[in-house]
N, C-alpha and C. Protein backbone atom coordinates (compact mmCIF):
# COMPACT_ATOMS: atom_id res chain seq x y z
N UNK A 1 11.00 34.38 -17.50
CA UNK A 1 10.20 33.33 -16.92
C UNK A 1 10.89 31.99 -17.21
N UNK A 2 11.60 31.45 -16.24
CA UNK A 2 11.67 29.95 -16.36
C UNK A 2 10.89 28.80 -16.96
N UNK A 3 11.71 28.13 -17.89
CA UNK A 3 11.10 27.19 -18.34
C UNK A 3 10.92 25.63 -17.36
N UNK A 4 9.89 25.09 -17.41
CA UNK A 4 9.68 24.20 -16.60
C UNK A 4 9.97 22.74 -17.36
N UNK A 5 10.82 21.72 -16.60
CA UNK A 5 11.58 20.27 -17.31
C UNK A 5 10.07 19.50 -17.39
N UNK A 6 9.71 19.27 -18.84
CA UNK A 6 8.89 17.86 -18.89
C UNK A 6 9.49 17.02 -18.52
N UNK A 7 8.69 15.70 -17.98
CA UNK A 7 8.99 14.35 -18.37
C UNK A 7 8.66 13.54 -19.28
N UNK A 8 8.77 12.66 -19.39
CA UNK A 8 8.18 11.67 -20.61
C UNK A 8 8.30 10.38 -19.82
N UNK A 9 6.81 9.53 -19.99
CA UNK A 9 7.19 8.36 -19.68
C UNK A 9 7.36 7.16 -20.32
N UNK A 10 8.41 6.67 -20.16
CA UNK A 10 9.04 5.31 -20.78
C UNK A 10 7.86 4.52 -21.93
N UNK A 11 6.71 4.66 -21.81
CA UNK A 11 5.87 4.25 -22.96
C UNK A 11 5.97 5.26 -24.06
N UNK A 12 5.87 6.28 -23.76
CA UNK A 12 6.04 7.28 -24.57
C UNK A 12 7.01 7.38 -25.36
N UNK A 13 8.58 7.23 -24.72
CA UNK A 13 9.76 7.14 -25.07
C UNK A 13 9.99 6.04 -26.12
N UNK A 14 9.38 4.90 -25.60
CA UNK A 14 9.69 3.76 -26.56
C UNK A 14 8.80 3.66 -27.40
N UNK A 15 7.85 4.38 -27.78
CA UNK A 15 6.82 4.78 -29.08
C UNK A 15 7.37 5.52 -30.04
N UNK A 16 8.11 6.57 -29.61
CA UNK A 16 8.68 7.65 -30.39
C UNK A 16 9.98 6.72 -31.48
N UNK A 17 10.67 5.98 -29.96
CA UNK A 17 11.86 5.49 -31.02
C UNK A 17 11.07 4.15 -31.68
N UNK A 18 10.43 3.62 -31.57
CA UNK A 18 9.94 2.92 -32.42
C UNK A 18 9.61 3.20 -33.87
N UNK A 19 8.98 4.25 -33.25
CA UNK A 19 8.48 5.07 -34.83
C UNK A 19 9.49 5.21 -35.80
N UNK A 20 10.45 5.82 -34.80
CA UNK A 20 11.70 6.25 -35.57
C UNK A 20 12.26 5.26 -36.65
N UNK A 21 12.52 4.04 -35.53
CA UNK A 21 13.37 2.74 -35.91
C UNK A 21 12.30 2.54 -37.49
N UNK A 22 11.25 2.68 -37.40
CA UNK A 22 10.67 2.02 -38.30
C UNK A 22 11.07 2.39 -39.70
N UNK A 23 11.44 4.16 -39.93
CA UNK A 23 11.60 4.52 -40.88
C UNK A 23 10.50 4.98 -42.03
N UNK A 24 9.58 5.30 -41.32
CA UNK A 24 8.35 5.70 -42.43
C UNK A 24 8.29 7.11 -42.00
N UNK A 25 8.41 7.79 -41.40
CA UNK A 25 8.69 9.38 -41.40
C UNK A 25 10.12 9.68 -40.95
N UNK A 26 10.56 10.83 -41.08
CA UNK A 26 12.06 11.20 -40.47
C UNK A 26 12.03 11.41 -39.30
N UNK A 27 13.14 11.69 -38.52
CA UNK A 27 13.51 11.94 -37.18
C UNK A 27 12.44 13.27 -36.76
N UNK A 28 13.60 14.24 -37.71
CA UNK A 28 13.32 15.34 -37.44
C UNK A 28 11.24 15.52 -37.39
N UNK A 29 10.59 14.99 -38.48
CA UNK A 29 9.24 15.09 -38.70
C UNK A 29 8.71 14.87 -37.22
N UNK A 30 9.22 13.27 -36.77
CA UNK A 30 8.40 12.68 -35.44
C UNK A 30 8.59 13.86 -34.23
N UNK A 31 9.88 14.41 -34.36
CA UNK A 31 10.02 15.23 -32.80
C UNK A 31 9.33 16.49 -33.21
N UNK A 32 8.70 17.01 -34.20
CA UNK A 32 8.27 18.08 -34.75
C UNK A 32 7.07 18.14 -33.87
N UNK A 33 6.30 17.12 -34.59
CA UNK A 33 4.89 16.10 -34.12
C UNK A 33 4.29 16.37 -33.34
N UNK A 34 5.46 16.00 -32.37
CA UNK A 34 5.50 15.43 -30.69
C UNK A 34 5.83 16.75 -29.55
N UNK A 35 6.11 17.88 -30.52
CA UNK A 35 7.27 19.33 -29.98
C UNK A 35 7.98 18.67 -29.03
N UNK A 36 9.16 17.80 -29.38
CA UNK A 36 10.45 17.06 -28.86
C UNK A 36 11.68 18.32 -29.53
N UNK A 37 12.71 18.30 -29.57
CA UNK A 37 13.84 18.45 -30.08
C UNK A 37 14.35 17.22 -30.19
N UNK A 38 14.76 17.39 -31.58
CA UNK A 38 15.26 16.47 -32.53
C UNK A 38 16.64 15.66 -31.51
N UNK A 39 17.18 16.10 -30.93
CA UNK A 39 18.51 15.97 -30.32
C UNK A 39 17.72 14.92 -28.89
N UNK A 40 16.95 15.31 -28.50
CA UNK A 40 16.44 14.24 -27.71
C UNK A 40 15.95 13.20 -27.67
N UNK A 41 15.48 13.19 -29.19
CA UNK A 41 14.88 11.68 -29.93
C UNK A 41 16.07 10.93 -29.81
N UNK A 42 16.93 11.49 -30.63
CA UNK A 42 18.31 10.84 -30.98
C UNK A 42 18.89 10.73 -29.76
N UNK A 43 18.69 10.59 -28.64
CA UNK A 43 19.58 10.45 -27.64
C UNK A 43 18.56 9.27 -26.85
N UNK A 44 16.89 9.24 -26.80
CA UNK A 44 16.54 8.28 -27.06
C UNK A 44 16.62 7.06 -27.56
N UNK A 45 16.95 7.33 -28.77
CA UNK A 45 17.14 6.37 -29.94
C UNK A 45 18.45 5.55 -29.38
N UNK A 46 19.33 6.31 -29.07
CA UNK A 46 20.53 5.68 -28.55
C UNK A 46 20.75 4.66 -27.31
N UNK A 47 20.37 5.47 -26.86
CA UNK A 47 19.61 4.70 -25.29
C UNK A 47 19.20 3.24 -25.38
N UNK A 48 17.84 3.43 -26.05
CA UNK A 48 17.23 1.79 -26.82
C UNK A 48 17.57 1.42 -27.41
N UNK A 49 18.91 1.18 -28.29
CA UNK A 49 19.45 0.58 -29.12
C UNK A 49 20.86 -0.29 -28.22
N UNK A 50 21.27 0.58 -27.15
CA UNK A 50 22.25 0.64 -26.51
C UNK A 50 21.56 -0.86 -25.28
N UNK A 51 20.68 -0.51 -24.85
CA UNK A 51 20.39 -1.05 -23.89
C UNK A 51 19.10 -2.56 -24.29
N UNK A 52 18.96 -2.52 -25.68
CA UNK A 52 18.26 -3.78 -26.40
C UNK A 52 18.62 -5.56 -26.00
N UNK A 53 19.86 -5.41 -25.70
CA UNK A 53 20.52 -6.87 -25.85
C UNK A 53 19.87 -7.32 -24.24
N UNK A 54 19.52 -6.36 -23.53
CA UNK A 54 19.17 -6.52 -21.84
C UNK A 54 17.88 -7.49 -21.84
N UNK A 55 16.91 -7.12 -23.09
CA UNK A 55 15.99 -8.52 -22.72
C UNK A 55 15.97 -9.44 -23.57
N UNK A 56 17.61 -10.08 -24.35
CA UNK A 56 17.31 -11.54 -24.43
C UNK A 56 18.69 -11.81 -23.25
N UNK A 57 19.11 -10.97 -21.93
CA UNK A 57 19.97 -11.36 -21.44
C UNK A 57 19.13 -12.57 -19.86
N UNK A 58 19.60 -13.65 -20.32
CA UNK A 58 18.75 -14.68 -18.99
C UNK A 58 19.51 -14.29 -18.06
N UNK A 59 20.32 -14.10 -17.87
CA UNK A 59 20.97 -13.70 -16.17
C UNK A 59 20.18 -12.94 -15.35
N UNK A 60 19.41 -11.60 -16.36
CA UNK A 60 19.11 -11.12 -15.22
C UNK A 60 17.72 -11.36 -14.59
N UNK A 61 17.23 -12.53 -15.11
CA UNK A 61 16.05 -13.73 -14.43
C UNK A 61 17.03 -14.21 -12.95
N UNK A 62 17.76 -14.92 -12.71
CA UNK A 62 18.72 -14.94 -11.92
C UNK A 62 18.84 -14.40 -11.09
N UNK A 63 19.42 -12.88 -11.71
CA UNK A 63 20.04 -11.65 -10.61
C UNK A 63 18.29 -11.25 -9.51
N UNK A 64 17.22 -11.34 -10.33
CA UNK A 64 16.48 -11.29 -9.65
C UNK A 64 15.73 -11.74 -8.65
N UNK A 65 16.25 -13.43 -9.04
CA UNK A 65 16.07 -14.52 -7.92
C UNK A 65 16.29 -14.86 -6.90
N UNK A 66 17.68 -14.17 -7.16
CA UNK A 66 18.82 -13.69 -6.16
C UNK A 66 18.37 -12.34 -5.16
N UNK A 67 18.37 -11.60 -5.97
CA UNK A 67 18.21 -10.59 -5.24
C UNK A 67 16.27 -10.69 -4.16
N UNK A 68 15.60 -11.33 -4.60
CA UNK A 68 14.24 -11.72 -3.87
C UNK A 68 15.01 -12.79 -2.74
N UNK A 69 15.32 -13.43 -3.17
CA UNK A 69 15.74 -14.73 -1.94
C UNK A 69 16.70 -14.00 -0.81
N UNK A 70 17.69 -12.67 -1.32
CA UNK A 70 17.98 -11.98 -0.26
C UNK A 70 17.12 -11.05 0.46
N UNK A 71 16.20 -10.50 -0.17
CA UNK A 71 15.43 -9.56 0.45
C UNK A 71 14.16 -10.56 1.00
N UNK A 72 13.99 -11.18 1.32
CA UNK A 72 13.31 -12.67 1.53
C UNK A 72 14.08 -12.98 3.22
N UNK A 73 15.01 -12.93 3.26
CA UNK A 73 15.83 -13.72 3.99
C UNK A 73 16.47 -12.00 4.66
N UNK A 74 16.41 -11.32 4.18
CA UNK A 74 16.62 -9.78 5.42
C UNK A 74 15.44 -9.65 6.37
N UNK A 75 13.99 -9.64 5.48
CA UNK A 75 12.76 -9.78 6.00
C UNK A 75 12.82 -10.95 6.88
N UNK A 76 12.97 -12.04 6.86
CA UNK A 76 13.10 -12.87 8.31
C UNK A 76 14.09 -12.45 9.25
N UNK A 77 15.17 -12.19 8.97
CA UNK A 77 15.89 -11.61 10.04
C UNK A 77 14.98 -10.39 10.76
N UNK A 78 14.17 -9.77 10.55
CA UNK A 78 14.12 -8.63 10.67
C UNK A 78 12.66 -8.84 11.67
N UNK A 79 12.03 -9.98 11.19
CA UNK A 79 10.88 -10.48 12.31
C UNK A 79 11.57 -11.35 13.31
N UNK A 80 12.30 -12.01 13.03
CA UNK A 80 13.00 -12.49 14.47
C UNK A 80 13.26 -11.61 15.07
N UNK A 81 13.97 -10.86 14.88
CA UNK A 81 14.46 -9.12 15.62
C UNK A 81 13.30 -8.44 16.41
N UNK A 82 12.25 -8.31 15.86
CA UNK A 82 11.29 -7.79 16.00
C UNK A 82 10.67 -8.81 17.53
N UNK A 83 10.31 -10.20 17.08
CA UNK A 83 9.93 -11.09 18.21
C UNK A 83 10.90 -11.17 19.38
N UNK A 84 12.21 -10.97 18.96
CA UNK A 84 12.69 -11.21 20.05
C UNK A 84 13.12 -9.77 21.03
N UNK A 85 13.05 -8.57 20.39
CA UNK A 85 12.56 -7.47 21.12
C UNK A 85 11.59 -7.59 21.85
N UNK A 86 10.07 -8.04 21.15
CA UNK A 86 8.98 -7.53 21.89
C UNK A 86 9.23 -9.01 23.30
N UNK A 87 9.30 -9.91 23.37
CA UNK A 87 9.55 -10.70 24.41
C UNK A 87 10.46 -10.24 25.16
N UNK A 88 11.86 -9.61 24.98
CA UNK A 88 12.32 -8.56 26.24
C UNK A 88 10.98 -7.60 26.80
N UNK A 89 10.82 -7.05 26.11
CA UNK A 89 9.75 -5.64 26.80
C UNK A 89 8.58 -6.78 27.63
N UNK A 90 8.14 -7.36 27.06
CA UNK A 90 7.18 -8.16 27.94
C UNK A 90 7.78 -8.46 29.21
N UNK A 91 8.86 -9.25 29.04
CA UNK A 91 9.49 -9.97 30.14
C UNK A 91 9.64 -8.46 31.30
N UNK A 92 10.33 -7.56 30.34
CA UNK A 92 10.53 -6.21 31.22
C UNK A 92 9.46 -5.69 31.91
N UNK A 93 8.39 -5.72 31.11
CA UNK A 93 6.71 -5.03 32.08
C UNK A 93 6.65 -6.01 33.09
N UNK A 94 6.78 -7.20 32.60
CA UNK A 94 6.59 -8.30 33.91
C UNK A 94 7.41 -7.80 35.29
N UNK A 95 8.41 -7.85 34.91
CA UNK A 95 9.24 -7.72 36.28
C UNK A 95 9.94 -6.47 36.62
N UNK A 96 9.38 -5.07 36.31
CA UNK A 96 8.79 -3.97 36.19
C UNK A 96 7.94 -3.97 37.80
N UNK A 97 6.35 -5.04 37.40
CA UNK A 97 5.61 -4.96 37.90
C UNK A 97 5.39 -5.81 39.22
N UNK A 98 6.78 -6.93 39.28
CA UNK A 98 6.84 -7.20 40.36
C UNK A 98 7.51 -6.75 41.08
N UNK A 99 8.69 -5.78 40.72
CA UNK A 99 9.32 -4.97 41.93
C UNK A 99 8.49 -3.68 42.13
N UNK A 100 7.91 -3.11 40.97
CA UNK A 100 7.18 -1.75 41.71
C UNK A 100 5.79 -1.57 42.13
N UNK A 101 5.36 -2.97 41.14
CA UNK A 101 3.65 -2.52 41.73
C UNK A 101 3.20 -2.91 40.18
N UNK A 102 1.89 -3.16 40.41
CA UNK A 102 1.06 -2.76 39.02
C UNK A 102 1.10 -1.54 38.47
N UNK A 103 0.96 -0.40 38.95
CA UNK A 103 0.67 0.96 39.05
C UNK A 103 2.23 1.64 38.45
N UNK A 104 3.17 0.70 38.17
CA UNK A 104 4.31 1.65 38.27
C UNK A 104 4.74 2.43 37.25
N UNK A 105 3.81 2.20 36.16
CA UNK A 105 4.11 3.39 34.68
C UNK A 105 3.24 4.42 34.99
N UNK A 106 2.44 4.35 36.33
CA UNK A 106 1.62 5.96 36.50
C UNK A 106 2.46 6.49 37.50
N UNK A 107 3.00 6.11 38.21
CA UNK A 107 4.43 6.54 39.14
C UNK A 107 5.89 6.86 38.76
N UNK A 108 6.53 6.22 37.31
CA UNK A 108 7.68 6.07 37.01
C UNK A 108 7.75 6.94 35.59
N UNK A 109 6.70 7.18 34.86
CA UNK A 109 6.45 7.40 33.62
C UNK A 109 6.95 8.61 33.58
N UNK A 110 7.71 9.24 32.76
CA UNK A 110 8.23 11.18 32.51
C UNK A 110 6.80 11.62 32.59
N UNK A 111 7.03 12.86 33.08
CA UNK A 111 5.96 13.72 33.53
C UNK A 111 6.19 14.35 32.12
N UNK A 112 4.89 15.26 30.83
CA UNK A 112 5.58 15.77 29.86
C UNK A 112 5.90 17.29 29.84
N UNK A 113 6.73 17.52 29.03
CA UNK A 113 7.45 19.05 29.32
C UNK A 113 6.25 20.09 29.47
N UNK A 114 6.33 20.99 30.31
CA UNK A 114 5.51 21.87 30.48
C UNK A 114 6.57 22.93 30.64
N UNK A 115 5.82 24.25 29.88
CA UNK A 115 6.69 25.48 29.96
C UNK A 115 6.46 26.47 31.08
């Protein structure tokens, strides 16, 4: 019978190594605890120690500013696009309807597949 992958979520994760960091029980005790393997704490542990310096880093206040003011500015492109499509199709029903008729999407329209 296959074993099925937990997850753990990131609150969880950073509770455990906290604990750890703190030093009032052992590694091994906390993943006991928790039925972790010890080898996954510690690879935890590594992780958040590794990746700590990221929130006193100000840049990436910045990179985010950045990255909103572009996705900011795709989203307007993307409604102009949009307006200036739907004003073709208008313009198109318009003059659609002066060469064929009012009637001409019940005359011109695909008939649908029938078997």
């Amino acid at each position: 019978m296959p074993r099925t992958r937990r997850t753990f979520s990131p609150e969880f994760k950073a509770k455990l190594v906290l604990e750890v960091l703190k030093g009032e029980k052992e590694l091994n005790v906390i993943a006991t605890e928790n039925n972790i393997q010890p080898n996954l704490l510690r690879n935890w542990k590594k992780e958040f120690l590794d990746k700590a310096s990221i929130v006193f880093d100000d840049s990436r206040e910045d990179n985010l500013r950045e990255k909103l003011a572009s996705e900011r500015k795709e989203k307007d492109q993307y409604a102009k696009k949009v307006g200036q499509l739907t004003m073709q199709v208008d313009w198109l029903k318009k003059k659609s309807e002066e060469m064929l008729g009012p009637d001409y999407e019940s005359k011109y329209s695909p008939k649908p597949f029938e078997d």
